[in-house]
PDB file of N, CA and C in Angstrom:
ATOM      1  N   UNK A   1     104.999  71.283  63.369  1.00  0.00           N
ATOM      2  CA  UNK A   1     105.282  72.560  64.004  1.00  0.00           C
ATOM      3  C   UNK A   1     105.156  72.408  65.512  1.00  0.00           C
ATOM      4  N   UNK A   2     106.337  73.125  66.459  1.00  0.00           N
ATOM      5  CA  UNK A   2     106.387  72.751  67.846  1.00  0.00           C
ATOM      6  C   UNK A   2     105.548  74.019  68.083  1.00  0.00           C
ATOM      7  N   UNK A   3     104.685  73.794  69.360  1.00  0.00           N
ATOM      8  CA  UNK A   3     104.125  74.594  70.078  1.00  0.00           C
ATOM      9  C   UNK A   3     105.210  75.671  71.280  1.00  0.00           C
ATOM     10  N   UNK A   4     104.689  76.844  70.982  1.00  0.00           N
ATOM     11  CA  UNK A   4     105.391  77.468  71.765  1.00  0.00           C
ATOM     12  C   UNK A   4     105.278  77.905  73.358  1.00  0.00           C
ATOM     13  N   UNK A   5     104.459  76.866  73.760  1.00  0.00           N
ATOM     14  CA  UNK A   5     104.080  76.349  75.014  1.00  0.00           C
ATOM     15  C   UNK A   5     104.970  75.344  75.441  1.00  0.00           C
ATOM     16  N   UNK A   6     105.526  75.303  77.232  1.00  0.00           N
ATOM     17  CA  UNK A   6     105.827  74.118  77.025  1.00  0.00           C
ATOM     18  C   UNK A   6     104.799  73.522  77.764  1.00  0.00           C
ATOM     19  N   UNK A   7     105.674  72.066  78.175  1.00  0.00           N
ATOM     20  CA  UNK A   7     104.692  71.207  78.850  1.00  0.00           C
ATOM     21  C   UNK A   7     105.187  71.378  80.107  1.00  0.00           C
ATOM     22  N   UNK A   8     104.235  71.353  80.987  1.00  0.00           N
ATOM     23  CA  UNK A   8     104.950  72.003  82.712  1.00  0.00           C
ATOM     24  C   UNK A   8     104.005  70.587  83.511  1.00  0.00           C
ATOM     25  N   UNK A   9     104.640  70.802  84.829  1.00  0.00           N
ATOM     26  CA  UNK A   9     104.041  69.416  86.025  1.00  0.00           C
ATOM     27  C   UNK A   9     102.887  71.020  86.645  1.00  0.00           C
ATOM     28  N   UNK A  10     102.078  69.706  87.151  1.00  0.00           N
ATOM     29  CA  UNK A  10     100.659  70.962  87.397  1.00  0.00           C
ATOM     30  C   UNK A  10     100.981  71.710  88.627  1.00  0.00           C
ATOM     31  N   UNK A  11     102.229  71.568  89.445  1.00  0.00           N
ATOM     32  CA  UNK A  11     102.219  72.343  90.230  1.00  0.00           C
ATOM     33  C   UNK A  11     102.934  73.956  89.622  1.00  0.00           C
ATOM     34  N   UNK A  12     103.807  73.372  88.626  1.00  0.00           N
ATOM     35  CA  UNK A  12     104.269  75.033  87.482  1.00  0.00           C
ATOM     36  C   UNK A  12     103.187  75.577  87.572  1.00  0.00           C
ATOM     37  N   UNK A  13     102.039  74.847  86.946  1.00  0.00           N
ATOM     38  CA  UNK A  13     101.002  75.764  86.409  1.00  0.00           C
ATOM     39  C   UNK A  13     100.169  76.319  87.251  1.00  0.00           C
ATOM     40  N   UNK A  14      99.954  75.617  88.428  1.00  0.00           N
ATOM     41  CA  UNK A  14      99.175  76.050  89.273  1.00  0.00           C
ATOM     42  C   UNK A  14      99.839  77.395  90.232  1.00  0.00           C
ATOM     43  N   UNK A  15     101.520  77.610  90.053  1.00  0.00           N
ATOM     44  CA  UNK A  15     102.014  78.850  90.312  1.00  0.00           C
ATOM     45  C   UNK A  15     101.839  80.106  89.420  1.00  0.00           C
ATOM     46  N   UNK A  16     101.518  79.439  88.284  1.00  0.00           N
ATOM     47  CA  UNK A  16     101.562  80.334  87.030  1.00  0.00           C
ATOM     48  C   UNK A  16      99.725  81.347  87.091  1.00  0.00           C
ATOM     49  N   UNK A  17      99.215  80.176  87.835  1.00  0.00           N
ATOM     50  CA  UNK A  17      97.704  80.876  87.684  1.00  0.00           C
ATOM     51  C   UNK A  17      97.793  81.238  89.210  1.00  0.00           C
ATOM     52  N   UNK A  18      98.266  81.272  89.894  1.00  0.00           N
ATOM     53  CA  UNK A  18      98.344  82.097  90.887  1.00  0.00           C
ATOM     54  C   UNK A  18      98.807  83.564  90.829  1.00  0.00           C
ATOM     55  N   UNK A  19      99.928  83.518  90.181  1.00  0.00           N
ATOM     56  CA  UNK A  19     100.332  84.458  89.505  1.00  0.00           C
ATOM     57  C   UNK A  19      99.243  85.457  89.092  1.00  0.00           C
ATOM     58  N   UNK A  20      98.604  85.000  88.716  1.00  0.00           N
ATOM     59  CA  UNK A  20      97.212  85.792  87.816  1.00  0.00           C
ATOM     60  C   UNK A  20      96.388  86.175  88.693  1.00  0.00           C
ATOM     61  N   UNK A  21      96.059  85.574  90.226  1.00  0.00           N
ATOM     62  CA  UNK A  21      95.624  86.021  91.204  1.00  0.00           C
ATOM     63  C   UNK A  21      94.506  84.979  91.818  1.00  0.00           C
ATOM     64  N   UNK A  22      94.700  83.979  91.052  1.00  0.00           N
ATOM     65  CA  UNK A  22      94.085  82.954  91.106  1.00  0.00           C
ATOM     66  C   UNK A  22      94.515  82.065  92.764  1.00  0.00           C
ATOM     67  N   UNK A  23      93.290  81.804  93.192  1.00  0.00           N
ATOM     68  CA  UNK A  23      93.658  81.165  94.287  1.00  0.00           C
ATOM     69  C   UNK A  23      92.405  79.655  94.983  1.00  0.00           C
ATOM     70  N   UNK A  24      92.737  78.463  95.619  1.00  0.00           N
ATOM     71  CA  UNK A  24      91.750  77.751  95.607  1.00  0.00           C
ATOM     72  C   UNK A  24      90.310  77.988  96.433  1.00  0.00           C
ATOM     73  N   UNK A  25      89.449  77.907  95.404  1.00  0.00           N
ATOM     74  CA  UNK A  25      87.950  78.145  96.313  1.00  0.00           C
ATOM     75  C   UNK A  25      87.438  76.589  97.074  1.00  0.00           C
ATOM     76  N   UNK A  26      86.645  76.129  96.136  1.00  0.00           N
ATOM     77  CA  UNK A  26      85.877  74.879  96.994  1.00  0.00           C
ATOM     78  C   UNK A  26      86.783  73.685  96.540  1.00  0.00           C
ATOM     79  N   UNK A  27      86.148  72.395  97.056  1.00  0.00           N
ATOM     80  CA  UNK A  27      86.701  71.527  96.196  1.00  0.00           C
ATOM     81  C   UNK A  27      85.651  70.321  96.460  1.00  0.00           C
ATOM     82  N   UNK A  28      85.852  69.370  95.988  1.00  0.00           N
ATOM     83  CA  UNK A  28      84.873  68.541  95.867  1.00  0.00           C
ATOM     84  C   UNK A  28      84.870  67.508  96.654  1.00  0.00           C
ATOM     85  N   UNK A  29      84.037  66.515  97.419  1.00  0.00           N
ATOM     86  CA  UNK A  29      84.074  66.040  98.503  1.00  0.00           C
ATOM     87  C   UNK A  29      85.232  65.042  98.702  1.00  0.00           C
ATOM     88  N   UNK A  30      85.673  64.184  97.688  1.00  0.00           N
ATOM     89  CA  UNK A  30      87.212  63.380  96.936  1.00  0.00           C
ATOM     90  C   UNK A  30      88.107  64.074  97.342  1.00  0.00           C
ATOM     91  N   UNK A  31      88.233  65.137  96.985  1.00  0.00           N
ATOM     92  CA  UNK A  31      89.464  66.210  97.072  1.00  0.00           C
ATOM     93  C   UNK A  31      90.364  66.091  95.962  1.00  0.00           C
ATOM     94  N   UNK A  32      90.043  65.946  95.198  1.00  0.00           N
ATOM     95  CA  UNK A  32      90.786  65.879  93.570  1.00  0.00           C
ATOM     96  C   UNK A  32      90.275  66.661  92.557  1.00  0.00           C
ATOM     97  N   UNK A  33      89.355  67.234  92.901  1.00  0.00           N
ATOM     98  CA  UNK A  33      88.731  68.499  91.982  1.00  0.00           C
ATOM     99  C   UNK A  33      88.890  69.908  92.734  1.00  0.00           C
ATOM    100  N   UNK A  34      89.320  70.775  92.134  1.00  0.00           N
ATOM    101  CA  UNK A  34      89.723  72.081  92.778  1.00  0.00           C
ATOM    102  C   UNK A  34      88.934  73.110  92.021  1.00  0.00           C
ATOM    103  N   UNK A  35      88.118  73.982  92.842  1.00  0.00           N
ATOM    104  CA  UNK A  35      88.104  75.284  92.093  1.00  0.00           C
ATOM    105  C   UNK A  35      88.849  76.420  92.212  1.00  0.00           C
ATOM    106  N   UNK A  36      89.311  76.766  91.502  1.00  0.00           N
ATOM    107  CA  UNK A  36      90.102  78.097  91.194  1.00  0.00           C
ATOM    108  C   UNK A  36      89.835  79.442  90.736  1.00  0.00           C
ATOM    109  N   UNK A  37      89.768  80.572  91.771  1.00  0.00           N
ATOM    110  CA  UNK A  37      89.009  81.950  91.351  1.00  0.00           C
ATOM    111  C   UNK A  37      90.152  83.108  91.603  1.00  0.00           C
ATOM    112  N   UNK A  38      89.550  84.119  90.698  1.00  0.00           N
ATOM    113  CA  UNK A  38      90.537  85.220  91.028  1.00  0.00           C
ATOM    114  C   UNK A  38      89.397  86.296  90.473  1.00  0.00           C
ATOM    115  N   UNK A  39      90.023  87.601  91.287  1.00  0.00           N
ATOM    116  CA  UNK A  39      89.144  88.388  90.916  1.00  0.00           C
ATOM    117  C   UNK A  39      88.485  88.783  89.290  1.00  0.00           C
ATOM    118  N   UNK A  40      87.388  88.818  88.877  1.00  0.00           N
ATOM    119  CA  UNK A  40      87.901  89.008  87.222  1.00  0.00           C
ATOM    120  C   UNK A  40      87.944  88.385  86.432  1.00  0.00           C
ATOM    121  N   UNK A  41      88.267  87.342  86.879  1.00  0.00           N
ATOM    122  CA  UNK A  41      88.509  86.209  85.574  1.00  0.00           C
ATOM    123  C   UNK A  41      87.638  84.902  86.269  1.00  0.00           C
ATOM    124  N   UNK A  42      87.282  84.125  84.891  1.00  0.00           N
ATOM    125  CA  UNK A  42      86.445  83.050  85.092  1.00  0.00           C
ATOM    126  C   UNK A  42      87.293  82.123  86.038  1.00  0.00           C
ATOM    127  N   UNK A  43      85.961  81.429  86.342  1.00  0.00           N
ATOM    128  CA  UNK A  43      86.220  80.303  87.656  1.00  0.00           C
ATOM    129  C   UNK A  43      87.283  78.865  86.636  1.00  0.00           C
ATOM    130  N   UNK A  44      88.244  78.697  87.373  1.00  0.00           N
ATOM    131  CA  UNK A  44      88.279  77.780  86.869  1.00  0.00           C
ATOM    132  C   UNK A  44      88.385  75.900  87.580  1.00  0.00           C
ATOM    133  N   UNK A  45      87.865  74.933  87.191  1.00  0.00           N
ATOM    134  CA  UNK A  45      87.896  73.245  87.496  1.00  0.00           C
ATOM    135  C   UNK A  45      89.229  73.000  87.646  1.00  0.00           C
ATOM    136  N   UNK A  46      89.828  72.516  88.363  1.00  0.00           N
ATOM    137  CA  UNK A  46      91.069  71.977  88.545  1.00  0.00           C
ATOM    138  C   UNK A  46      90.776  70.514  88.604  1.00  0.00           C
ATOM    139  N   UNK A  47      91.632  69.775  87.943  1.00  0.00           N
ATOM    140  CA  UNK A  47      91.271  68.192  88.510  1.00  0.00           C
ATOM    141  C   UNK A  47      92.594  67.974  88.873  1.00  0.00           C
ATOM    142  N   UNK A  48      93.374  68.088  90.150  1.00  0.00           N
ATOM    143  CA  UNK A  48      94.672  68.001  90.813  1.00  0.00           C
ATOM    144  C   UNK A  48      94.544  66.252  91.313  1.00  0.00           C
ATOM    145  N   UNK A  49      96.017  65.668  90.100  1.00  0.00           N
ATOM    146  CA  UNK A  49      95.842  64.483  90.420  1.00  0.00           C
ATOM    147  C   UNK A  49      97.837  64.403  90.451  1.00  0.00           C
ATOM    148  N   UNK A  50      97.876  63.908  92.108  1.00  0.00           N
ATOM    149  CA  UNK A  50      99.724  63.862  91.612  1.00  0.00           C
ATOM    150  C   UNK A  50     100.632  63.056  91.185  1.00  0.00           C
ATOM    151  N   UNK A  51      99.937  62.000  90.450  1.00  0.00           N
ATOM    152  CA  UNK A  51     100.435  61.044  89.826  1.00  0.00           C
ATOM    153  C   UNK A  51     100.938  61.282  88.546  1.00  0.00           C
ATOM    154  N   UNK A  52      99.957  62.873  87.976  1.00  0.00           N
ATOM    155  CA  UNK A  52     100.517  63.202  86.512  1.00  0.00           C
ATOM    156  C   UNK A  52     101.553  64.032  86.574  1.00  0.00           C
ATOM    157  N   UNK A  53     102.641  63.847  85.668  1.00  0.00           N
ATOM    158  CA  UNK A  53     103.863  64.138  85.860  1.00  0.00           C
ATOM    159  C   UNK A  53     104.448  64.853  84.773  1.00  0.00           C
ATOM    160  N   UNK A  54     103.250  65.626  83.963  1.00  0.00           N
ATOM    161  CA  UNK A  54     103.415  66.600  83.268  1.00  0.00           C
ATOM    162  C   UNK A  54     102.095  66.937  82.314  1.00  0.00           C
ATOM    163  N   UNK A  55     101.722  68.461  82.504  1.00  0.00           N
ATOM    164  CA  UNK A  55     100.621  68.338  81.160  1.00  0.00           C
ATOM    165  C   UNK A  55     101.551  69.504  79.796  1.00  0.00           C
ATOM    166  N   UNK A  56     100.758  68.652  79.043  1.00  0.00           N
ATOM    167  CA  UNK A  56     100.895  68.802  77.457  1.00  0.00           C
ATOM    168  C   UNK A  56     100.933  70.375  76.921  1.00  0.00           C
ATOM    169  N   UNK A  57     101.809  70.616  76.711  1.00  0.00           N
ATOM    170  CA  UNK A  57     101.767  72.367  75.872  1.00  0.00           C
ATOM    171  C   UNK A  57     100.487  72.702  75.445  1.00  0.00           C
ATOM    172  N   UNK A  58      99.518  71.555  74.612  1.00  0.00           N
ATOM    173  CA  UNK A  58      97.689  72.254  74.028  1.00  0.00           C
ATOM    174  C   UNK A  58      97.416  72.286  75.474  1.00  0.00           C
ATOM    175  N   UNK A  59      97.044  71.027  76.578  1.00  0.00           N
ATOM    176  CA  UNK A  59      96.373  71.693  77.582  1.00  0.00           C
ATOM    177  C   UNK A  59      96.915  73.232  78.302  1.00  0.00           C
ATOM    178  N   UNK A  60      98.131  73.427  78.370  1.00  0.00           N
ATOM    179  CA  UNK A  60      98.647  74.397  78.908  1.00  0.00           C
ATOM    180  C   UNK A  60      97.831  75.630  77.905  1.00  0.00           C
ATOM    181  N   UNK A  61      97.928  75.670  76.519  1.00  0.00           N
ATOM    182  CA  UNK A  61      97.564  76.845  75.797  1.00  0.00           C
ATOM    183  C   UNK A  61      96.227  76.881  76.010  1.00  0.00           C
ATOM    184  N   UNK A  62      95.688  75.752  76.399  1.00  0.00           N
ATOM    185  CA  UNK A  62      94.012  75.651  76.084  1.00  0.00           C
ATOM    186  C   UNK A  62      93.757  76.628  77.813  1.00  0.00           C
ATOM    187  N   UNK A  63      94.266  76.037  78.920  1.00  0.00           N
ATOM    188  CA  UNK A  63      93.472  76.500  79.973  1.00  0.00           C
ATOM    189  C   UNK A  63      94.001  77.808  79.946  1.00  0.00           C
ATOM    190  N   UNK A  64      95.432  78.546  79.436  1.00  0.00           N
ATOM    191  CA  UNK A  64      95.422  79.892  79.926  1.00  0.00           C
ATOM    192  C   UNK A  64      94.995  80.743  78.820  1.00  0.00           C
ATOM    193  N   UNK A  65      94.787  80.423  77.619  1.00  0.00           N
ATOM    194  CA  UNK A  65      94.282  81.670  76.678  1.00  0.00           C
ATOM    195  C   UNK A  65      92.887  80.732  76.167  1.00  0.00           C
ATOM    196  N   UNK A  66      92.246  79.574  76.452  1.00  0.00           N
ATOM    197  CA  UNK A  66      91.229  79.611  76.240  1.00  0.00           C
ATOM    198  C   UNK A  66      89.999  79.669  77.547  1.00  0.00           C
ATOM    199  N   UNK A  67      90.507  79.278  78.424  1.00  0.00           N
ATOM    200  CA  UNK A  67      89.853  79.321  79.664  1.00  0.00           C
ATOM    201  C   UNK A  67      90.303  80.215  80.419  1.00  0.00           C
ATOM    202  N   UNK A  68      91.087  81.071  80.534  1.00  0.00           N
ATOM    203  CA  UNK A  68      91.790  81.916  81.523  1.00  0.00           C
ATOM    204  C   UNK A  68      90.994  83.694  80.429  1.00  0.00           C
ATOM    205  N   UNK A  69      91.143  83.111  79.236  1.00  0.00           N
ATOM    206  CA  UNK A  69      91.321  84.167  78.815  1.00  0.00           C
ATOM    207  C   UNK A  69      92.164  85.398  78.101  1.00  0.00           C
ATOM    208  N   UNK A  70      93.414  84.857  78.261  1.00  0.00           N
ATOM    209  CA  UNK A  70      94.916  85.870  77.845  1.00  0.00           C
ATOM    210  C   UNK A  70      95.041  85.331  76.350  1.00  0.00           C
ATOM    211  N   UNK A  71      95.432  86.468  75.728  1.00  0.00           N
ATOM    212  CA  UNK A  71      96.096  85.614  74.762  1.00  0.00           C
ATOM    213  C   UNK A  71      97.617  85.378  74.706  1.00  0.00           C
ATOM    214  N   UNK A  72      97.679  85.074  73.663  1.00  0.00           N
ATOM    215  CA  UNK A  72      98.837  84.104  73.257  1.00  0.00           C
ATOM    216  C   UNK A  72      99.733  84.350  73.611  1.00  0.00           C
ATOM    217  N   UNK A  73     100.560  85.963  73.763  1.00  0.00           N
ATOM    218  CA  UNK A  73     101.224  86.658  74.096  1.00  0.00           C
ATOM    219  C   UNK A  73     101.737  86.676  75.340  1.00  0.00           C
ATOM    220  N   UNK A  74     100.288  86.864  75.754  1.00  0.00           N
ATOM    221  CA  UNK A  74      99.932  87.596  77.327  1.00  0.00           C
ATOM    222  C   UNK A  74     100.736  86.072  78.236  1.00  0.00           C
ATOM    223  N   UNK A  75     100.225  84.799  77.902  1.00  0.00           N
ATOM    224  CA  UNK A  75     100.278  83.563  78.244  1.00  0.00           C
ATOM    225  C   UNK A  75     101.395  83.234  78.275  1.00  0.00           C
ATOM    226  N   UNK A  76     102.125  83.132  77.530  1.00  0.00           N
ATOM    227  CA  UNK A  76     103.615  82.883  77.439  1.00  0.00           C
ATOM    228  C   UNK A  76     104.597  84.091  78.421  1.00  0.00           C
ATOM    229  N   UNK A  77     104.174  85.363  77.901  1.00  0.00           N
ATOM    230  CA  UNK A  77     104.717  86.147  79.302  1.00  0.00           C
ATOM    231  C   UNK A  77     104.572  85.813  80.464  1.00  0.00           C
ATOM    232  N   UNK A  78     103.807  85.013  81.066  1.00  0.00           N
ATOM    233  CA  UNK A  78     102.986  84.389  82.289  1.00  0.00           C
ATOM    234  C   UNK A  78     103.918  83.503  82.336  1.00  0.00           C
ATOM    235  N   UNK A  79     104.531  82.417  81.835  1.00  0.00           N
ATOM    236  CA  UNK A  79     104.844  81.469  81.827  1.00  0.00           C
ATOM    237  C   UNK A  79     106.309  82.026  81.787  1.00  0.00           C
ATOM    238  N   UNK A  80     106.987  82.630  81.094  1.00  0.00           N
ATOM    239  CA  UNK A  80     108.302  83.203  81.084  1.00  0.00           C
ATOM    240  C   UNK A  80     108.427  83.900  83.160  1.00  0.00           C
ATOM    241  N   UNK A  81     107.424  84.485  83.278  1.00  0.00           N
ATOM    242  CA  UNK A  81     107.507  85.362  84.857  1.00  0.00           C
ATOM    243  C   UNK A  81     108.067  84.676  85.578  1.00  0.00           C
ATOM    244  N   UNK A  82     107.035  82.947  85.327  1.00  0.00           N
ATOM    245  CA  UNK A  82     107.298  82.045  86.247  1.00  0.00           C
ATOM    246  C   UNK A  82     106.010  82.130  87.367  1.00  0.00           C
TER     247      UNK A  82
END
């Protein structure tokens, strides 16, 4: 069974959680770890690496309806907005 997520490059996604109101807080002294806050919703870890050149539909479902919070619905509307 295909997931009804797709798989997006992390800069999609990182428009997609902007979208949500999400924007970057600290980051870590490397600069490859990002935190990400928006009003409301949990903090989230970014590990921004630009060598990866796409993440996987589960990570995509996992960070916005399990870490973000939305469900399933909500998530894919997010992702349809753009």
């Amino acid at each position: 069974m295909s997931s009804p997520f797709p798989a997006m490059k992390p800069r999609q996604l990182l428009k997609v959680l902007a979208g949500l109101g999400y924007g970057e807080g600290s980051r870590d002294a490397g600069g490859s770890h990002r935190w990400l806050e928006a009003p409301g919703r949990p903090r989230l870890l970014w590990a921004f690496h630009e060598s990866v050149t796409s993440i996987g539909p589960v990570v995509v479902r996992r960070i916005l309806v399990k870490e973000v919070g939305l469900t399933q619905e909500e998530a894919l509307e997010v992702i349809r907005r753009g």
